[in-house]
C-alpha atoms as a PDB file:
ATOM      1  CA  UNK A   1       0.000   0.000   0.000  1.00  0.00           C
ATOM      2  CA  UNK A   2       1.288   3.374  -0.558  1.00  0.00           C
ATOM      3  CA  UNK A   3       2.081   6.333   2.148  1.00  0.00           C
ATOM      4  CA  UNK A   4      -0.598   8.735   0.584  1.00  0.00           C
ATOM      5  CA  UNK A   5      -3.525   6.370   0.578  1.00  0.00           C
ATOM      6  CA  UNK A   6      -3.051   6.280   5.375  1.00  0.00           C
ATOM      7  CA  UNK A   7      -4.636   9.387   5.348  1.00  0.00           C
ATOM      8  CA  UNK A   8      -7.523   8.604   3.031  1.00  0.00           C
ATOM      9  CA  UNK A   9      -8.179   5.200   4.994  1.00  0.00           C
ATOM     10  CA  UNK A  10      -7.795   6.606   8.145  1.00  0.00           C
ATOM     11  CA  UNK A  11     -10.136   9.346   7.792  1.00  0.00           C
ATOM     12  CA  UNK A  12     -12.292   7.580   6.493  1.00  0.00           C
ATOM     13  CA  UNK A  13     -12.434   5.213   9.703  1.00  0.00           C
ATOM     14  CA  UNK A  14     -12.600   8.044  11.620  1.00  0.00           C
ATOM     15  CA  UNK A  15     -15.654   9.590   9.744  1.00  0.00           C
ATOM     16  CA  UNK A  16     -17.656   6.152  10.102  1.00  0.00           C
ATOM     17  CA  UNK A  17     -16.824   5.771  14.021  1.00  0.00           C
ATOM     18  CA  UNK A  18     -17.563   9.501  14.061  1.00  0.00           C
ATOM     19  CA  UNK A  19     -21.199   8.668  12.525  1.00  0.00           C
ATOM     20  CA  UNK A  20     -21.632   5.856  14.439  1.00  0.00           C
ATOM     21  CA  UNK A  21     -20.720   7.543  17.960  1.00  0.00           C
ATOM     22  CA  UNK A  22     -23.390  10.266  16.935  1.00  0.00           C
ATOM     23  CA  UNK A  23     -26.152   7.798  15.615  1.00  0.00           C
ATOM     24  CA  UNK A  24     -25.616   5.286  18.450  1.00  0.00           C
ATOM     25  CA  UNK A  25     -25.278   7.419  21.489  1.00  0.00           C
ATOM     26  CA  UNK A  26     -26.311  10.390  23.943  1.00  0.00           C
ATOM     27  CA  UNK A  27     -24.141  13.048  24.860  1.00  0.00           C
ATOM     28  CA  UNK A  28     -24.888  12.002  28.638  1.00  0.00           C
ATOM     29  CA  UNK A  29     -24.482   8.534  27.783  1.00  0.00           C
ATOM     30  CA  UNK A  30     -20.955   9.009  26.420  1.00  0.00           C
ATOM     31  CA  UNK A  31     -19.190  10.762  29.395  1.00  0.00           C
ATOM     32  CA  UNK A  32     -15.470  11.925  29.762  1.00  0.00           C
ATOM     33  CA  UNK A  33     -14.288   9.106  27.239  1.00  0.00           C
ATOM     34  CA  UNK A  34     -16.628   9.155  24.505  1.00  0.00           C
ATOM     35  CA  UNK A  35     -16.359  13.269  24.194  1.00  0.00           C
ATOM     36  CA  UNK A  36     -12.511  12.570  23.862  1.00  0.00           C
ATOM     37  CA  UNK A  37     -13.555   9.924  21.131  1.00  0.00           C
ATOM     38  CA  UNK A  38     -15.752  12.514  19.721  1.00  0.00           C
ATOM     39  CA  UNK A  39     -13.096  14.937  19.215  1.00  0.00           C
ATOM     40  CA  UNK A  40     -10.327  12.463  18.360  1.00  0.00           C
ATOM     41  CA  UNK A  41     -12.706  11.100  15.118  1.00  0.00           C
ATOM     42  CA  UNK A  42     -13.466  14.428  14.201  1.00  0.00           C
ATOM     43  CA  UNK A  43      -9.938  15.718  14.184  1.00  0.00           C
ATOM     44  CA  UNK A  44      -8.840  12.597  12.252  1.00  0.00           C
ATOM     45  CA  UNK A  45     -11.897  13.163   9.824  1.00  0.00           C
ATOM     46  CA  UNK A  46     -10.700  16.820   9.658  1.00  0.00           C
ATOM     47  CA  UNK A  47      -7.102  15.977   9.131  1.00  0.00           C
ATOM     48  CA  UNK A  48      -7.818  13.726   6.024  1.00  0.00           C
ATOM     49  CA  UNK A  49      -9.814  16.507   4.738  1.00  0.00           C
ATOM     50  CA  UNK A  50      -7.673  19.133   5.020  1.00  0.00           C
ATOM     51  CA  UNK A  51      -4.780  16.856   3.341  1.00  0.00           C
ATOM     52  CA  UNK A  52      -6.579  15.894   0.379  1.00  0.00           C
ATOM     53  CA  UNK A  53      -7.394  19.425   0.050  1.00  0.00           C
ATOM     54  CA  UNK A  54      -3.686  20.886   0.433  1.00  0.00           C
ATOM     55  CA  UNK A  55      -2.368  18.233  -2.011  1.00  0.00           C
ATOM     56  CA  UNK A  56      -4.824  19.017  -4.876  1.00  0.00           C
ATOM     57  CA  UNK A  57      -4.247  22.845  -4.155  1.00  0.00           C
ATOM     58  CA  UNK A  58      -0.099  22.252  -4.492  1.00  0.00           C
ATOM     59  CA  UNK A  59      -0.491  20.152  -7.276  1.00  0.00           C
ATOM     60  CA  UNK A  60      -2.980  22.339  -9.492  1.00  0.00           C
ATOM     61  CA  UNK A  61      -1.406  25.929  -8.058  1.00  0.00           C
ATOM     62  CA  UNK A  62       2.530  25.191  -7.831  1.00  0.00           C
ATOM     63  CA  UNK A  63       2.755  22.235  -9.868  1.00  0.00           C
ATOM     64  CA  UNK A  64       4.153  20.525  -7.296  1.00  0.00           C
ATOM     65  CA  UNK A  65       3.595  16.462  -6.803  1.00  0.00           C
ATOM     66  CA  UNK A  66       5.241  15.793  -3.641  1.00  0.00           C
ATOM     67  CA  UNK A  67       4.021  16.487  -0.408  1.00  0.00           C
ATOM     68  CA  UNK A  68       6.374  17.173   2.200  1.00  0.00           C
ATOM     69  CA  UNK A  69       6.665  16.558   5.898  1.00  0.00           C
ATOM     70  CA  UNK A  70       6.656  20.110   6.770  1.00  0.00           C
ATOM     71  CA  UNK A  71       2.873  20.295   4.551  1.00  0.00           C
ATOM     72  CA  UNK A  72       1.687  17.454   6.931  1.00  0.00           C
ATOM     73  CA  UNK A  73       2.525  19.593   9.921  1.00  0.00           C
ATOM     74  CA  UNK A  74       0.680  22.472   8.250  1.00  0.00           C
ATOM     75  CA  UNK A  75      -2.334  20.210   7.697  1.00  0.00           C
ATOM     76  CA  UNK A  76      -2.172  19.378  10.873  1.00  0.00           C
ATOM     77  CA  UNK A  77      -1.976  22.539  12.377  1.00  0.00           C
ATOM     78  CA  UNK A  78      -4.639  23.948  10.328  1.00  0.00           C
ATOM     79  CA  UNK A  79      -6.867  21.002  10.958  1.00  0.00           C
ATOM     80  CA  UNK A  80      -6.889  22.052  14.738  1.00  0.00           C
ATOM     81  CA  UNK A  81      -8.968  25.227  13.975  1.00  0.00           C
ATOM     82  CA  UNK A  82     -12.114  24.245  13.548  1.00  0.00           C
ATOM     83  CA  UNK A  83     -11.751  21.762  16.738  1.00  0.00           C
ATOM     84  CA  UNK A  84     -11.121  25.052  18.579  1.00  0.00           C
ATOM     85  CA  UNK A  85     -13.824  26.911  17.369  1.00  0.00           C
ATOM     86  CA  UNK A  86     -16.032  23.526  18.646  1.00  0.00           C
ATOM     87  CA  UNK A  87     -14.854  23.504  22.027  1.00  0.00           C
ATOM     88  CA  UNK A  88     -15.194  27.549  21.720  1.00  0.00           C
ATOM     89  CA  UNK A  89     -18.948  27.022  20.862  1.00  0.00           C
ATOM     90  CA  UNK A  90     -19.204  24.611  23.388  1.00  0.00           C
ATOM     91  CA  UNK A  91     -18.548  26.702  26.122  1.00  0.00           C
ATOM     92  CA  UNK A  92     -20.774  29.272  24.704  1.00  0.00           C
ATOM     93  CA  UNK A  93     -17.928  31.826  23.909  1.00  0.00           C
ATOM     94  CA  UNK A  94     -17.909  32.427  20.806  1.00  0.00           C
ATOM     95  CA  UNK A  95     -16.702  36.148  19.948  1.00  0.00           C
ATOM     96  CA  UNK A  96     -15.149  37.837  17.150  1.00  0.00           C
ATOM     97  CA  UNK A  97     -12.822  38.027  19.870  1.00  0.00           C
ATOM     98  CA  UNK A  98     -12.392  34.257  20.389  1.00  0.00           C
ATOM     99  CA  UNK A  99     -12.595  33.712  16.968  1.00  0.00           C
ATOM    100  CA  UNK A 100      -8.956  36.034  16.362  1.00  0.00           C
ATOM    101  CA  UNK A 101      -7.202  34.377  19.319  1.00  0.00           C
ATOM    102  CA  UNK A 102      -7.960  31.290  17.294  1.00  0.00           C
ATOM    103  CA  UNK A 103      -6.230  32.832  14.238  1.00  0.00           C
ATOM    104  CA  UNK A 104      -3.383  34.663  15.861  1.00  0.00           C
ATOM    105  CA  UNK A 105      -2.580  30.868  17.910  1.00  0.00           C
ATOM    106  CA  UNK A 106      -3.145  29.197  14.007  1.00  0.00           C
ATOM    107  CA  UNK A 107      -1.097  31.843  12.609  1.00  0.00           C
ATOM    108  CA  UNK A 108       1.971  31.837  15.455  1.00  0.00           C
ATOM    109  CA  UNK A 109       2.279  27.711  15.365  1.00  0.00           C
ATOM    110  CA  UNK A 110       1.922  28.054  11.371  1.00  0.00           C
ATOM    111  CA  UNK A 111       5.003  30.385  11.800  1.00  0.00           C
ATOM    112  CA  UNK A 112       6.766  28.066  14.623  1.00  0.00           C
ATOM    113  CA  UNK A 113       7.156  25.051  11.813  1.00  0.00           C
ATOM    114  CA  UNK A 114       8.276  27.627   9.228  1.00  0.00           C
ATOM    115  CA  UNK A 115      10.646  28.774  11.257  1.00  0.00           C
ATOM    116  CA  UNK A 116      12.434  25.492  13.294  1.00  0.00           C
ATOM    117  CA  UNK A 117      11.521  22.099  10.676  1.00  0.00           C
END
């Protein structure tokens, strides 16, 4: 099997144990571990998204087949964002206020693996 097909299969899992936590189950039934299931799916469903996405941008903007290390840690950074804005709305604090902390945190950790990797 080859390296670029994990993240398809593995989001793919994680969107189908995502559906089925959601179809089969309460939010009070779930308790402590099934909200960190929740959010553990959802970030891997997010992640695989957010890849395929990124590779078909680089390959029909820059022409570029290869995907790097340093893109997967820019997926994976980026795929973080709309987890925080969930546990944002969550907690009922969602601001335009909230909403650029999330950006400037996005934007600083997008700038940390420019920087160091």
């Amino acid at each position: 099997m080859k390296h670029k097909h994990i993240e398809i299969i593995m989001s793919t899992a994680g969107l189908a144990a995502l559906i089925l936590l959601l179809t089969l189950t309460s939010p009070t039934e779930t308790g402590p571990l099934g909200v960190l299931v929740f959010f553990t799916t959802l970030y891997i469903t997010i992640l695989g998204f957010v890849v395929l996405f990124m590779r078909t941008f680089y390959r029909l903007a820059f022409k570029k087949s290869d995907f790097r290390a340093k893109d997967y840690l820019y997926s994976a950074i980026l795929s973080f964002g709309p987890i925080m804005i969930l546990m944002a709305r969550s907690f009922g604090a969602i601001t335009p206020w909230t909403i650029s902390l999330i950006l400037i945190f996005l934007s600083l950790a997008e700038f940390l693996v420019y920087k160091r990797i």
